[in-house]
PDB file of N, CA and C in Angstrom:
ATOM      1  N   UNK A   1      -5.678  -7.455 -44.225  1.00  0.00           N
ATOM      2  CA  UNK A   1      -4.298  -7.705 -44.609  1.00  0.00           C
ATOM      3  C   UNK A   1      -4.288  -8.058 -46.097  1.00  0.00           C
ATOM      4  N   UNK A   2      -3.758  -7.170 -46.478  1.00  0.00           N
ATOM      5  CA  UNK A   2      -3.418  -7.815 -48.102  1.00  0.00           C
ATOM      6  C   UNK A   2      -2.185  -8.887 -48.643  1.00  0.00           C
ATOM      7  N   UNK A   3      -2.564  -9.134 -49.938  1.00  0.00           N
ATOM      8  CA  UNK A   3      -1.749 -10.310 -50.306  1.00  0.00           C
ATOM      9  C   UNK A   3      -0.186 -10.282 -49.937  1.00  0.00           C
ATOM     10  N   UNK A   4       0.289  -9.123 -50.505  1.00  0.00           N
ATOM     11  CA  UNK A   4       1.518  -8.807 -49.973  1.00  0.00           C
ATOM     12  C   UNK A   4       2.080  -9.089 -48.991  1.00  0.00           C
ATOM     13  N   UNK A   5       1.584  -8.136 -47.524  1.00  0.00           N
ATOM     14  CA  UNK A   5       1.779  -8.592 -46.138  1.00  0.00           C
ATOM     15  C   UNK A   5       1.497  -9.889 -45.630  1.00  0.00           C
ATOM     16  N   UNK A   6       0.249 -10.717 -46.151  1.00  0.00           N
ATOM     17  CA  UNK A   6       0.315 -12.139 -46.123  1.00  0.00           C
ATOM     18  C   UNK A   6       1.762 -13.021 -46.504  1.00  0.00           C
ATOM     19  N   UNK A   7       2.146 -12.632 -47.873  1.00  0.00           N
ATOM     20  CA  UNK A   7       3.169 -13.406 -48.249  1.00  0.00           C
ATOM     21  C   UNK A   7       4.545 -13.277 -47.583  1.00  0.00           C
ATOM     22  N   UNK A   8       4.849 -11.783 -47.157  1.00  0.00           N
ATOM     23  CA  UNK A   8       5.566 -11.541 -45.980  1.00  0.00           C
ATOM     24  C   UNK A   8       5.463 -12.391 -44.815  1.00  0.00           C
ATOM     25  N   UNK A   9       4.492 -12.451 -44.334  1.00  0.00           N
ATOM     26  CA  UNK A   9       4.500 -12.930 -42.848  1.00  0.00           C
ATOM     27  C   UNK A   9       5.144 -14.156 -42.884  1.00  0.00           C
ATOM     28  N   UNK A  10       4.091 -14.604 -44.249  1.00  0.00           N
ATOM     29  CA  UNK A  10       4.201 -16.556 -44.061  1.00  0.00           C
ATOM     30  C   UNK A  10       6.070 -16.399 -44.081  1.00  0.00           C
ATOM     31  N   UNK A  11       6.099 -15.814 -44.978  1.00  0.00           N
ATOM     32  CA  UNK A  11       8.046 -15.659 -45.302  1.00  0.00           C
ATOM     33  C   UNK A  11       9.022 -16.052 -43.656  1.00  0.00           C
ATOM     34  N   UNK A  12       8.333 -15.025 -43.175  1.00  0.00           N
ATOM     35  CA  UNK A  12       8.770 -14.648 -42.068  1.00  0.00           C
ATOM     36  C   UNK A  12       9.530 -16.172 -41.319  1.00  0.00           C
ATOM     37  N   UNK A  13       7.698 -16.335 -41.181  1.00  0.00           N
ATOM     38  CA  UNK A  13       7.372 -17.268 -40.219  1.00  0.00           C
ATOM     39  C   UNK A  13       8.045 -19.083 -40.597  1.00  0.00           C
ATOM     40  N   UNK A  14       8.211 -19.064 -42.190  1.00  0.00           N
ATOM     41  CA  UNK A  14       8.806 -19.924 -42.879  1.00  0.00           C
ATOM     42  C   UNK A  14      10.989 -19.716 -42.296  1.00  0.00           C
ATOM     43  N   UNK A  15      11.244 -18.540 -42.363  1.00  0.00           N
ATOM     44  CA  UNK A  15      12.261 -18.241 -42.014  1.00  0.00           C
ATOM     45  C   UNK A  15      12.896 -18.323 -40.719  1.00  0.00           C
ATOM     46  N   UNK A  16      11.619 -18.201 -39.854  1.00  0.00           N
ATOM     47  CA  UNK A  16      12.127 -18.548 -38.176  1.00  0.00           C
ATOM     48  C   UNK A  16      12.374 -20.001 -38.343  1.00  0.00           C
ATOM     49  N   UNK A  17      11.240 -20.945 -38.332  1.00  0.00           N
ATOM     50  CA  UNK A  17      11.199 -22.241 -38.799  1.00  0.00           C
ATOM     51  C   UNK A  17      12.628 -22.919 -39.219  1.00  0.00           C
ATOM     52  N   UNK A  18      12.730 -21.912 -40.257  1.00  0.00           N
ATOM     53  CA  UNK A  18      14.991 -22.060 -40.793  1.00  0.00           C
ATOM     54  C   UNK A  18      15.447 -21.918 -39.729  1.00  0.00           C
ATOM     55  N   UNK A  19      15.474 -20.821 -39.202  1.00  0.00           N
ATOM     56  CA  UNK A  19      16.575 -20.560 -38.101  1.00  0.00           C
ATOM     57  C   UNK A  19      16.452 -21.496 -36.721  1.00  0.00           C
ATOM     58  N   UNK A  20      15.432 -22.399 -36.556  1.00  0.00           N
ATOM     59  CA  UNK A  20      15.287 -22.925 -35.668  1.00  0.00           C
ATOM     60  C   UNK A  20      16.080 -24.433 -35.722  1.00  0.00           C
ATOM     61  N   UNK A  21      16.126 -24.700 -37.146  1.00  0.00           N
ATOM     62  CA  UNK A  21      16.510 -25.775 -38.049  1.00  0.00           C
ATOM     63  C   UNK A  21      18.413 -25.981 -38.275  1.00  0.00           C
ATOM     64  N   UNK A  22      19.053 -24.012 -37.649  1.00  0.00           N
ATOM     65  CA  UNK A  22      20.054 -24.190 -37.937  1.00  0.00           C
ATOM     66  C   UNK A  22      21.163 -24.520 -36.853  1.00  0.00           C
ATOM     67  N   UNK A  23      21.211 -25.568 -36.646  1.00  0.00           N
ATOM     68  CA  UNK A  23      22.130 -25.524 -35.614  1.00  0.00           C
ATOM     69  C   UNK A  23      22.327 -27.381 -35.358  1.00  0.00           C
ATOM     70  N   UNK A  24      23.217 -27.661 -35.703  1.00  0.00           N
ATOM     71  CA  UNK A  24      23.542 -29.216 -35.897  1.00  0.00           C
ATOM     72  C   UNK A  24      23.150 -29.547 -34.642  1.00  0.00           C
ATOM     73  N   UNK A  25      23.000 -29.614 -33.313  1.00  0.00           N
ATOM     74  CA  UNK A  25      22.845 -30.390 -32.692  1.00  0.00           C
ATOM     75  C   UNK A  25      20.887 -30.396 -32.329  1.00  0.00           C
ATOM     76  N   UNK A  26      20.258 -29.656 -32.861  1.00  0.00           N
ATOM     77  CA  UNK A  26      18.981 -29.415 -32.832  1.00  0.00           C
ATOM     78  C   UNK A  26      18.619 -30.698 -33.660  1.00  0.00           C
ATOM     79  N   UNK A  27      19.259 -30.418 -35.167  1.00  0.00           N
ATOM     80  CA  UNK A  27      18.895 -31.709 -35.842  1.00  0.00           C
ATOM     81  C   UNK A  27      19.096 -33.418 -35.177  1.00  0.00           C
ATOM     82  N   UNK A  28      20.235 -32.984 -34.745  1.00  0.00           N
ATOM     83  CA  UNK A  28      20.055 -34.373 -33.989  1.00  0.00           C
ATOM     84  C   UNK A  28      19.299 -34.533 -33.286  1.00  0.00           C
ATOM     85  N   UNK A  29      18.924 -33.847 -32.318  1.00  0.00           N
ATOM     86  CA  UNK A  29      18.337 -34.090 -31.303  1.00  0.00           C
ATOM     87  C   UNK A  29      16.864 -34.193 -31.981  1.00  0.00           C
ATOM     88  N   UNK A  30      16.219 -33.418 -33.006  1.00  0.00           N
ATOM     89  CA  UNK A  30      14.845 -34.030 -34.029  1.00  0.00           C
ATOM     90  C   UNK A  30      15.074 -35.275 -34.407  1.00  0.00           C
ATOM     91  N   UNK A  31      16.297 -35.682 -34.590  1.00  0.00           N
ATOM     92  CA  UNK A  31      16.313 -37.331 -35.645  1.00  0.00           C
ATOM     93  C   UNK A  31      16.006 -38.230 -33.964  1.00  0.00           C
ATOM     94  N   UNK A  32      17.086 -37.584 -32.780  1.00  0.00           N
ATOM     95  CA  UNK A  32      16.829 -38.552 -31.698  1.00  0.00           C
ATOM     96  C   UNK A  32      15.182 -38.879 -31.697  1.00  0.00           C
ATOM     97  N   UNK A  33      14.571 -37.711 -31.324  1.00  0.00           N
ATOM     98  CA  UNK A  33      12.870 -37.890 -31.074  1.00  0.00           C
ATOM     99  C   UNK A  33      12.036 -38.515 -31.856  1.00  0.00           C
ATOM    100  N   UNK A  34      12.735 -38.402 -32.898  1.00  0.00           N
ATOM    101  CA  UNK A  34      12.152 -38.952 -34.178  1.00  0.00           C
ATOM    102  C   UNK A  34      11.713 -40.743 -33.694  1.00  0.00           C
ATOM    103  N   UNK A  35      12.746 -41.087 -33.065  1.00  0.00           N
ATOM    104  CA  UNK A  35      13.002 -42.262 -33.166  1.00  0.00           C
ATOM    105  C   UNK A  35      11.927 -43.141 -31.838  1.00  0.00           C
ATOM    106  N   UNK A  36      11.936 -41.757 -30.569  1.00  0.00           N
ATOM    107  CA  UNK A  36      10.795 -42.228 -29.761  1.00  0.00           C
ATOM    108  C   UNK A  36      11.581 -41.050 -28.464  1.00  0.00           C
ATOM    109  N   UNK A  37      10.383 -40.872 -27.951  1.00  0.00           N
ATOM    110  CA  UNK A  37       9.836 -39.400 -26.534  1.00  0.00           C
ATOM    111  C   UNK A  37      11.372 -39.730 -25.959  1.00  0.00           C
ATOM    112  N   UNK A  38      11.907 -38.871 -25.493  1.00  0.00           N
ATOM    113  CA  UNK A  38      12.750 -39.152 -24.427  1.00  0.00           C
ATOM    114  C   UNK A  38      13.295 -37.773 -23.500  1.00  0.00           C
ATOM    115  N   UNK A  39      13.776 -37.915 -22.271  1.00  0.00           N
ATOM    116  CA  UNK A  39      14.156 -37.045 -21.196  1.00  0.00           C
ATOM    117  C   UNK A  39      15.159 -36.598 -21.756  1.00  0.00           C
ATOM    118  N   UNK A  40      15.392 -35.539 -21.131  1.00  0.00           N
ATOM    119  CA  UNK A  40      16.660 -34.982 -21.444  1.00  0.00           C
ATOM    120  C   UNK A  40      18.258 -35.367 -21.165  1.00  0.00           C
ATOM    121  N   UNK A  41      17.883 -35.658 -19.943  1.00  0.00           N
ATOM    122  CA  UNK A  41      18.901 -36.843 -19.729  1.00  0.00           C
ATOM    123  C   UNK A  41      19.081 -37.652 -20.743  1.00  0.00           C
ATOM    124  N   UNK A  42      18.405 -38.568 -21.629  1.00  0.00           N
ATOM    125  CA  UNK A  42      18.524 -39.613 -22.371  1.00  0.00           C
ATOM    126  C   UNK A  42      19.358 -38.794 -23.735  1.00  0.00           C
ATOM    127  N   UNK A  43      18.619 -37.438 -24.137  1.00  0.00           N
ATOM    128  CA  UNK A  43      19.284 -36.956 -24.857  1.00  0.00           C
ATOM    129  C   UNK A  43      20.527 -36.385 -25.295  1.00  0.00           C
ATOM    130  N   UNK A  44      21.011 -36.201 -23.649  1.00  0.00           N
ATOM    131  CA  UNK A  44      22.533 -35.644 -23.920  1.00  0.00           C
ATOM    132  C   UNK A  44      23.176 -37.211 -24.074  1.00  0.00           C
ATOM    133  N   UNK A  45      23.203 -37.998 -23.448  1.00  0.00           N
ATOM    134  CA  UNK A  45      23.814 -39.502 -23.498  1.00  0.00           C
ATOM    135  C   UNK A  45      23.847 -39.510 -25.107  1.00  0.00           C
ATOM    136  N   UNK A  46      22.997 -39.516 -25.383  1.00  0.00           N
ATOM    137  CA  UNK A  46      22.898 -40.059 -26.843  1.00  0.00           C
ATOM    138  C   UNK A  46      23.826 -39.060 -27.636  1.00  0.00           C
ATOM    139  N   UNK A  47      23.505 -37.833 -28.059  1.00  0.00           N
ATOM    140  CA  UNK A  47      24.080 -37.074 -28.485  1.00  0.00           C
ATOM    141  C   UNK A  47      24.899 -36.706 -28.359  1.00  0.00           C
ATOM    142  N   UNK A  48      25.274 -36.516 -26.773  1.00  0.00           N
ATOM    143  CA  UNK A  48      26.757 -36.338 -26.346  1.00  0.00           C
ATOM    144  C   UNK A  48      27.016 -34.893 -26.265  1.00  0.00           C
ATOM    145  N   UNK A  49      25.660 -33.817 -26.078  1.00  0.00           N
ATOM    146  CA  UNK A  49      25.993 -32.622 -25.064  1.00  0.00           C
ATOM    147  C   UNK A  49      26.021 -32.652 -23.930  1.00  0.00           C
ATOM    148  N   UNK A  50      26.146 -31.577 -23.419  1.00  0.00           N
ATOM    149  CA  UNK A  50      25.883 -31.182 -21.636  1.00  0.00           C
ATOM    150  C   UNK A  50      24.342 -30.890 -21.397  1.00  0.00           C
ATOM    151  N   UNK A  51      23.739 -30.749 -20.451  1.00  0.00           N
ATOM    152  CA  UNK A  51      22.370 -30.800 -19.984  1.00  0.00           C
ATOM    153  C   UNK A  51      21.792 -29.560 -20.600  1.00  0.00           C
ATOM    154  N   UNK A  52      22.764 -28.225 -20.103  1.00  0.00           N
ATOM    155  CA  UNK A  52      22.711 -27.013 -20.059  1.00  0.00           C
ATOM    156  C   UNK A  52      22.118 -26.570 -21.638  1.00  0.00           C
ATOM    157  N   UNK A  53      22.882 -27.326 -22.731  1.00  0.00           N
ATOM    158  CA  UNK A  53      23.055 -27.253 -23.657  1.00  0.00           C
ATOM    159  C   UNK A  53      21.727 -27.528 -24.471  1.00  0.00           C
ATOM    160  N   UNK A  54      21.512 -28.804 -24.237  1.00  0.00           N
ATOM    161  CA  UNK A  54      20.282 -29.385 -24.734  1.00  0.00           C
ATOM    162  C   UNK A  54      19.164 -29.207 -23.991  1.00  0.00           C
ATOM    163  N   UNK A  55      19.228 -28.506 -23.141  1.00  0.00           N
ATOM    164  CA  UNK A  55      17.799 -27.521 -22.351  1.00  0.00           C
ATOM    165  C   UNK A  55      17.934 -26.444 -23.586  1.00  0.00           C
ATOM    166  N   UNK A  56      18.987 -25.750 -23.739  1.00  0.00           N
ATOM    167  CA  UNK A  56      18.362 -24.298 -24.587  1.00  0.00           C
ATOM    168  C   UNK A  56      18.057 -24.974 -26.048  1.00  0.00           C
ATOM    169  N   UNK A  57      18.280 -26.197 -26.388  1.00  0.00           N
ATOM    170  CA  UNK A  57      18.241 -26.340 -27.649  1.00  0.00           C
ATOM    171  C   UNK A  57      16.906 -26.712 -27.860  1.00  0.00           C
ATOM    172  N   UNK A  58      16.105 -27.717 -26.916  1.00  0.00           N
ATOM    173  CA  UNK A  58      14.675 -28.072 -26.691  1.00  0.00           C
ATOM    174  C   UNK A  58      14.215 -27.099 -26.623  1.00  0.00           C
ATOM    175  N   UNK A  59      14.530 -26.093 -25.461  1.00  0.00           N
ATOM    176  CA  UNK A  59      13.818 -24.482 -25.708  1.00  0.00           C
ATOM    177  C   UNK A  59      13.429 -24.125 -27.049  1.00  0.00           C
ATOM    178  N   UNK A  60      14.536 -24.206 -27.690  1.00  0.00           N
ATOM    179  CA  UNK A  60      14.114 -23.557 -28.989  1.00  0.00           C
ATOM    180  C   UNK A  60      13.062 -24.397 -30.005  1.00  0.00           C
ATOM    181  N   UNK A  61      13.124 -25.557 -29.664  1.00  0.00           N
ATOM    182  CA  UNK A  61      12.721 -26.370 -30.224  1.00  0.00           C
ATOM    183  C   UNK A  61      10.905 -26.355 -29.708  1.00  0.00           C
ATOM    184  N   UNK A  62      10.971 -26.371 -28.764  1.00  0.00           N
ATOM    185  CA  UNK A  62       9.095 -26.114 -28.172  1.00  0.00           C
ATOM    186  C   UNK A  62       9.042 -24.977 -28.515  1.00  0.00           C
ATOM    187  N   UNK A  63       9.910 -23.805 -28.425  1.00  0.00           N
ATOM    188  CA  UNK A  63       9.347 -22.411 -29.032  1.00  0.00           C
ATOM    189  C   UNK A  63       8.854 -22.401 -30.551  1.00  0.00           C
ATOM    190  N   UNK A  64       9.125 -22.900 -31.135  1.00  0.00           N
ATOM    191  CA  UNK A  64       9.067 -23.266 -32.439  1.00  0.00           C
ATOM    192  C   UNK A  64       7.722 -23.980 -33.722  1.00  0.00           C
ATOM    193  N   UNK A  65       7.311 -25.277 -32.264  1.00  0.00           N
ATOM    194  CA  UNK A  65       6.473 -26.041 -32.310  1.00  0.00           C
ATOM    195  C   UNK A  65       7.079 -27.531 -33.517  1.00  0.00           C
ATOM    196  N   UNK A  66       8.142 -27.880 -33.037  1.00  0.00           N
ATOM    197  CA  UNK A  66       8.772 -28.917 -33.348  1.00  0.00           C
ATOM    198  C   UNK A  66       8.812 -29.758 -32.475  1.00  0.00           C
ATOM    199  N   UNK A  67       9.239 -29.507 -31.164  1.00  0.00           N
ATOM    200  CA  UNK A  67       9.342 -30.487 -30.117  1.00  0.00           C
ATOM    201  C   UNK A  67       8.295 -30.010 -29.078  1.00  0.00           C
ATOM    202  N   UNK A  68       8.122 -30.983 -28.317  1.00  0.00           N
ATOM    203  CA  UNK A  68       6.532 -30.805 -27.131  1.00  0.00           C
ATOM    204  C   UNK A  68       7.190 -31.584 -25.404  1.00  0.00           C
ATOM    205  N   UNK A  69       7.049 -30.723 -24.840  1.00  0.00           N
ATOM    206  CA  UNK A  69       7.407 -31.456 -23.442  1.00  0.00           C
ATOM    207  C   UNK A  69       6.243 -31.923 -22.332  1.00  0.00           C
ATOM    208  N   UNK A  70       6.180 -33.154 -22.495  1.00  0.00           N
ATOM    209  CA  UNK A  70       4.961 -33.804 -21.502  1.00  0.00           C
ATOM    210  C   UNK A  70       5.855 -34.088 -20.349  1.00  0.00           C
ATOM    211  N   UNK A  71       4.843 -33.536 -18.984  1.00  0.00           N
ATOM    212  CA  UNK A  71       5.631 -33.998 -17.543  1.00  0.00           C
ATOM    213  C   UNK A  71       5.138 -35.545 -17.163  1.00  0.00           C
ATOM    214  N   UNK A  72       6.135 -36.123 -16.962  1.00  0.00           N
ATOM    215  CA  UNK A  72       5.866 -37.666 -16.317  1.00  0.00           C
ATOM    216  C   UNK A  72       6.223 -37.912 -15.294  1.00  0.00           C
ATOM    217  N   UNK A  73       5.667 -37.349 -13.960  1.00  0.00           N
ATOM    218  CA  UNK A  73       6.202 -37.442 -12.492  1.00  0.00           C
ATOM    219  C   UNK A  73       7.125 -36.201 -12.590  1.00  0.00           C
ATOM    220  N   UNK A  74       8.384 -36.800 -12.152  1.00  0.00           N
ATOM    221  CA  UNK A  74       9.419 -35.684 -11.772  1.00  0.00           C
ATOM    222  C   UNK A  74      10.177 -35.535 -12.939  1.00  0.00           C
ATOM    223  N   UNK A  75      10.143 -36.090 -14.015  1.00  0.00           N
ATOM    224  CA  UNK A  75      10.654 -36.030 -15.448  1.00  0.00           C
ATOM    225  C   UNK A  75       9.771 -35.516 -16.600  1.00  0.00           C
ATOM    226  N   UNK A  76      10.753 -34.730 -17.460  1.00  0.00           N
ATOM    227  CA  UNK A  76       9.870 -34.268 -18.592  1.00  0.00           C
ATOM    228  C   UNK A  76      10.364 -35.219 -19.730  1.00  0.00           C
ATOM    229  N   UNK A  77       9.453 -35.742 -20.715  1.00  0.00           N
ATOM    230  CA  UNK A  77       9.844 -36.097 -21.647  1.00  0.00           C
ATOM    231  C   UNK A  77       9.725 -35.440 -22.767  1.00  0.00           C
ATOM    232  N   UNK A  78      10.511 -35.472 -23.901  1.00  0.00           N
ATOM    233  CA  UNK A  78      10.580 -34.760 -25.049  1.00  0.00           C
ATOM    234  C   UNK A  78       9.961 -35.707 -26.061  1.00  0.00           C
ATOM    235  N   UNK A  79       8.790 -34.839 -27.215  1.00  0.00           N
ATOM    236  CA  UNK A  79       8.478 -35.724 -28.476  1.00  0.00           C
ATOM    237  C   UNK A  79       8.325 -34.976 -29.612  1.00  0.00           C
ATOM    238  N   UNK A  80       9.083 -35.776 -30.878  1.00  0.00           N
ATOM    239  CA  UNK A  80       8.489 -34.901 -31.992  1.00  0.00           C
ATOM    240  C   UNK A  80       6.953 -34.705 -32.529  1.00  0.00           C
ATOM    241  N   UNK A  81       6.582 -33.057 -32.337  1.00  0.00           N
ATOM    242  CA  UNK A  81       5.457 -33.076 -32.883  1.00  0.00           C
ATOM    243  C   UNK A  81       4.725 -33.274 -33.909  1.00  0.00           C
ATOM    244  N   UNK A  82       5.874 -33.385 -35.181  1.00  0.00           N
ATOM    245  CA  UNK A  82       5.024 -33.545 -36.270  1.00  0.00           C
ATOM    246  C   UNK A  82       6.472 -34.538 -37.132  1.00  0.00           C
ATOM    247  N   UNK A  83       6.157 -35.922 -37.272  1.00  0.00           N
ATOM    248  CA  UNK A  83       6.924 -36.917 -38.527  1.00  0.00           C
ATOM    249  C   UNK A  83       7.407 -36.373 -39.478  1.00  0.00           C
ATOM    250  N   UNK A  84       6.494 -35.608 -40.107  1.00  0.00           N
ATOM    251  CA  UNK A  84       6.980 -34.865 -41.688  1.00  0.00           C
ATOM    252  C   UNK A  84       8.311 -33.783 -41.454  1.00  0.00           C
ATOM    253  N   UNK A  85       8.600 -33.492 -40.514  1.00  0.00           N
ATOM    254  CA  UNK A  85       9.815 -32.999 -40.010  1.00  0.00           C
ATOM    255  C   UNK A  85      11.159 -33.790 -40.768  1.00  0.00           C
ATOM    256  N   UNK A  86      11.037 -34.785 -40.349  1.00  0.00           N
ATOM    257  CA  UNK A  86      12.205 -35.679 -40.865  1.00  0.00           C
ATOM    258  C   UNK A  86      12.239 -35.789 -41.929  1.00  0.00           C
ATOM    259  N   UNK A  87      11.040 -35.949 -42.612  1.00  0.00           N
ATOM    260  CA  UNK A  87      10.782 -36.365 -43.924  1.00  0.00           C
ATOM    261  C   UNK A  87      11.543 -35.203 -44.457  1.00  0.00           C
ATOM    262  N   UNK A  88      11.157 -33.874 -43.986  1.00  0.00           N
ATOM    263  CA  UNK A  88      11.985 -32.110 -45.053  1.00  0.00           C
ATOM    264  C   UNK A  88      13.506 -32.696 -44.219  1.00  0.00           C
ATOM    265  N   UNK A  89      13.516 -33.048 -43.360  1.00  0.00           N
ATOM    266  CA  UNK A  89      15.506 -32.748 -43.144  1.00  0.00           C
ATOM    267  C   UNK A  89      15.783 -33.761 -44.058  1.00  0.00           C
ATOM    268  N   UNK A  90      15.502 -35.271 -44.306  1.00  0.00           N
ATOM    269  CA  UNK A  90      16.072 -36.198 -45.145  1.00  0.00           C
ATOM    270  C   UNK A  90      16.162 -35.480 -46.350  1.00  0.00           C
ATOM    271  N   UNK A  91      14.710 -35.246 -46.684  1.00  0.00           N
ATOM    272  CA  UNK A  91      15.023 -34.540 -48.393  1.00  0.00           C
ATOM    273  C   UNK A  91      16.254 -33.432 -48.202  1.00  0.00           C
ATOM    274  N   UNK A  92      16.318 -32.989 -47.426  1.00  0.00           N
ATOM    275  CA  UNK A  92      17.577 -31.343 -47.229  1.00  0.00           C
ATOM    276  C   UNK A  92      19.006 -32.369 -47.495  1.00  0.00           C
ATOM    277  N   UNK A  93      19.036 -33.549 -46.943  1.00  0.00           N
ATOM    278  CA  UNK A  93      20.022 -34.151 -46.938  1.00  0.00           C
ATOM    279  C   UNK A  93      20.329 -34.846 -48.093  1.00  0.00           C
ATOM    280  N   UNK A  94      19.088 -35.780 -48.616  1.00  0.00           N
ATOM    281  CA  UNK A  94      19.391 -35.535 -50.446  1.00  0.00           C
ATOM    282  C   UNK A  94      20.081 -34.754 -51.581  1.00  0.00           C
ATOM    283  N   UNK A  95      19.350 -33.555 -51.061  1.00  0.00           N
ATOM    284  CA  UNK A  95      20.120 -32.523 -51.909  1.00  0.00           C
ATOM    285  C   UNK A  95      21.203 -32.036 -51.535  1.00  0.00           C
ATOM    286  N   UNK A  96      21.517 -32.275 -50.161  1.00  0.00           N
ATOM    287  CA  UNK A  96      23.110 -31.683 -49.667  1.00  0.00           C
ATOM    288  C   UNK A  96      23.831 -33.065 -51.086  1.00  0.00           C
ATOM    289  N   UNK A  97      23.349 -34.497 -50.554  1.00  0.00           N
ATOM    290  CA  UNK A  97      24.123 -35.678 -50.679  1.00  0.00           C
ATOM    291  C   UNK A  97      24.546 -35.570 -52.940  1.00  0.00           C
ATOM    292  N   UNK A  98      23.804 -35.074 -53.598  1.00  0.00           N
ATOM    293  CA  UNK A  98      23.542 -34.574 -54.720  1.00  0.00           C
ATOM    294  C   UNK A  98      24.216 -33.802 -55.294  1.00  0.00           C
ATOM    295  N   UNK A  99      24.257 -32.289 -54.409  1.00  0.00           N
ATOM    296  CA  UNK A  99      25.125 -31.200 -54.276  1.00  0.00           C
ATOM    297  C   UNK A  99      26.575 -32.106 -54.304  1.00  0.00           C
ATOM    298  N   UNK A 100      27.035 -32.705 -53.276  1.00  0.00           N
ATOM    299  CA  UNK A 100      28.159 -33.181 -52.864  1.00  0.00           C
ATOM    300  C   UNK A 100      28.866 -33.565 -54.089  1.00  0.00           C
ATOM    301  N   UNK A 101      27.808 -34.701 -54.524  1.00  0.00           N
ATOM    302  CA  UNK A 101      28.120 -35.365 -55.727  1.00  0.00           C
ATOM    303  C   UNK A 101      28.756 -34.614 -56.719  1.00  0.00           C
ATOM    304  N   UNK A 102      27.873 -33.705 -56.926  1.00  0.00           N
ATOM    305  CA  UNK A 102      28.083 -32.890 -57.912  1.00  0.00           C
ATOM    306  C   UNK A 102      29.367 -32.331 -58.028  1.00  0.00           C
ATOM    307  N   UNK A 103      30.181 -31.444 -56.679  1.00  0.00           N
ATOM    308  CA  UNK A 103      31.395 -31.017 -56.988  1.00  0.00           C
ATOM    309  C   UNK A 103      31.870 -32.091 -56.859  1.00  0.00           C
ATOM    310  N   UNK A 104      31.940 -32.544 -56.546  1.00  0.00           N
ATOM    311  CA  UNK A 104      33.002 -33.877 -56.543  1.00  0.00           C
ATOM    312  C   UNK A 104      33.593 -34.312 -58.150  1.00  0.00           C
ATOM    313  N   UNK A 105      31.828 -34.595 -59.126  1.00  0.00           N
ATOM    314  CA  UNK A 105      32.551 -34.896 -60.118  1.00  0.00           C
ATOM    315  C   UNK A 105      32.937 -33.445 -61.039  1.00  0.00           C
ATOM    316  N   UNK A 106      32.862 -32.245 -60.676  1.00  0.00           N
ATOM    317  CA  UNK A 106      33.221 -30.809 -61.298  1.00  0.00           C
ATOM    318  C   UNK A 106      34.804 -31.144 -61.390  1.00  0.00           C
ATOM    319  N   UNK A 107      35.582 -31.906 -59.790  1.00  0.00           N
ATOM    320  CA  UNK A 107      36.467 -31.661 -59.364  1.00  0.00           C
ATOM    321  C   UNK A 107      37.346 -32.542 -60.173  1.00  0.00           C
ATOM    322  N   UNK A 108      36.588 -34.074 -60.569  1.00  0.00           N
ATOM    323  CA  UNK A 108      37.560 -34.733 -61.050  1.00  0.00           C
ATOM    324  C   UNK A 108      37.579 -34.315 -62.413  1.00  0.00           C
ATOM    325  N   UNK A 109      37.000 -33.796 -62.961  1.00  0.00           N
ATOM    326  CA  UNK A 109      36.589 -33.411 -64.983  1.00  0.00           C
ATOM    327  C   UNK A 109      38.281 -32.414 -64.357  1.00  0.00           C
ATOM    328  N   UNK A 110      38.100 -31.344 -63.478  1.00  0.00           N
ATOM    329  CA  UNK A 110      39.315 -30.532 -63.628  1.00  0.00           C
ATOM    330  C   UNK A 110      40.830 -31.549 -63.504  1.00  0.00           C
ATOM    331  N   UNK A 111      40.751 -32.756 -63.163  1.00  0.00           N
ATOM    332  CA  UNK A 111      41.902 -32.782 -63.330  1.00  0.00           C
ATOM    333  C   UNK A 111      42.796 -33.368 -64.376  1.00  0.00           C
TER     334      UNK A 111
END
């Protein structure tokens, strides 16, 4: 494989990673885990989806290799696999919080 197709792939594979990232209630549900393992049950309570919902969103989320499901008896619990997760959404949220700033003061210079 040459350099090229290397830098492709990683692209790729950097880009699923995005798309796995896009969908507001995924993030929550990373900040929930973040915080400590929990069932799915625990997760819609918190978050405030339906079951249905936050099954396909964990789906995506173990497909991914963000979230990990350990069985505990008749319950699965959910955990984040890797900390530094939060660490890239906070920074994403910096720069949203920055961005923000920014038009904001574009908006008042216009008036």
């Amino acid at each position: 494989m040459n350099t090229q197709q290397l830098t492709q792939e990683v692209t790729q594979l950097h880009a699923d990673l995005c798309a796995a990232l896009a969908d507001p209630n995924r993030i929550l549900l990373l900040y929930a885990l973040a915080e400590k393992p929990r069932t799915v049950n625990e997760l819609t309570a918190e978050i405030g989806i339906l079951q249905p919902a936050a099954s396909r969103h964990l789906k995506v989320l173990r497909e991914h290799g963000l979230a990990r499901a350990t069985r505990l008896g008749q319950h699965v619990e959910y955990s984040l696999v890797d900390p530094r997760l939060i660490d890239a959404l906070d920074t994403l949220r910096a720069v949203l919080r920055d961005s923000l700033a920014r038009r904001a003061n574009l908006m008042n210079e216009m008036e």
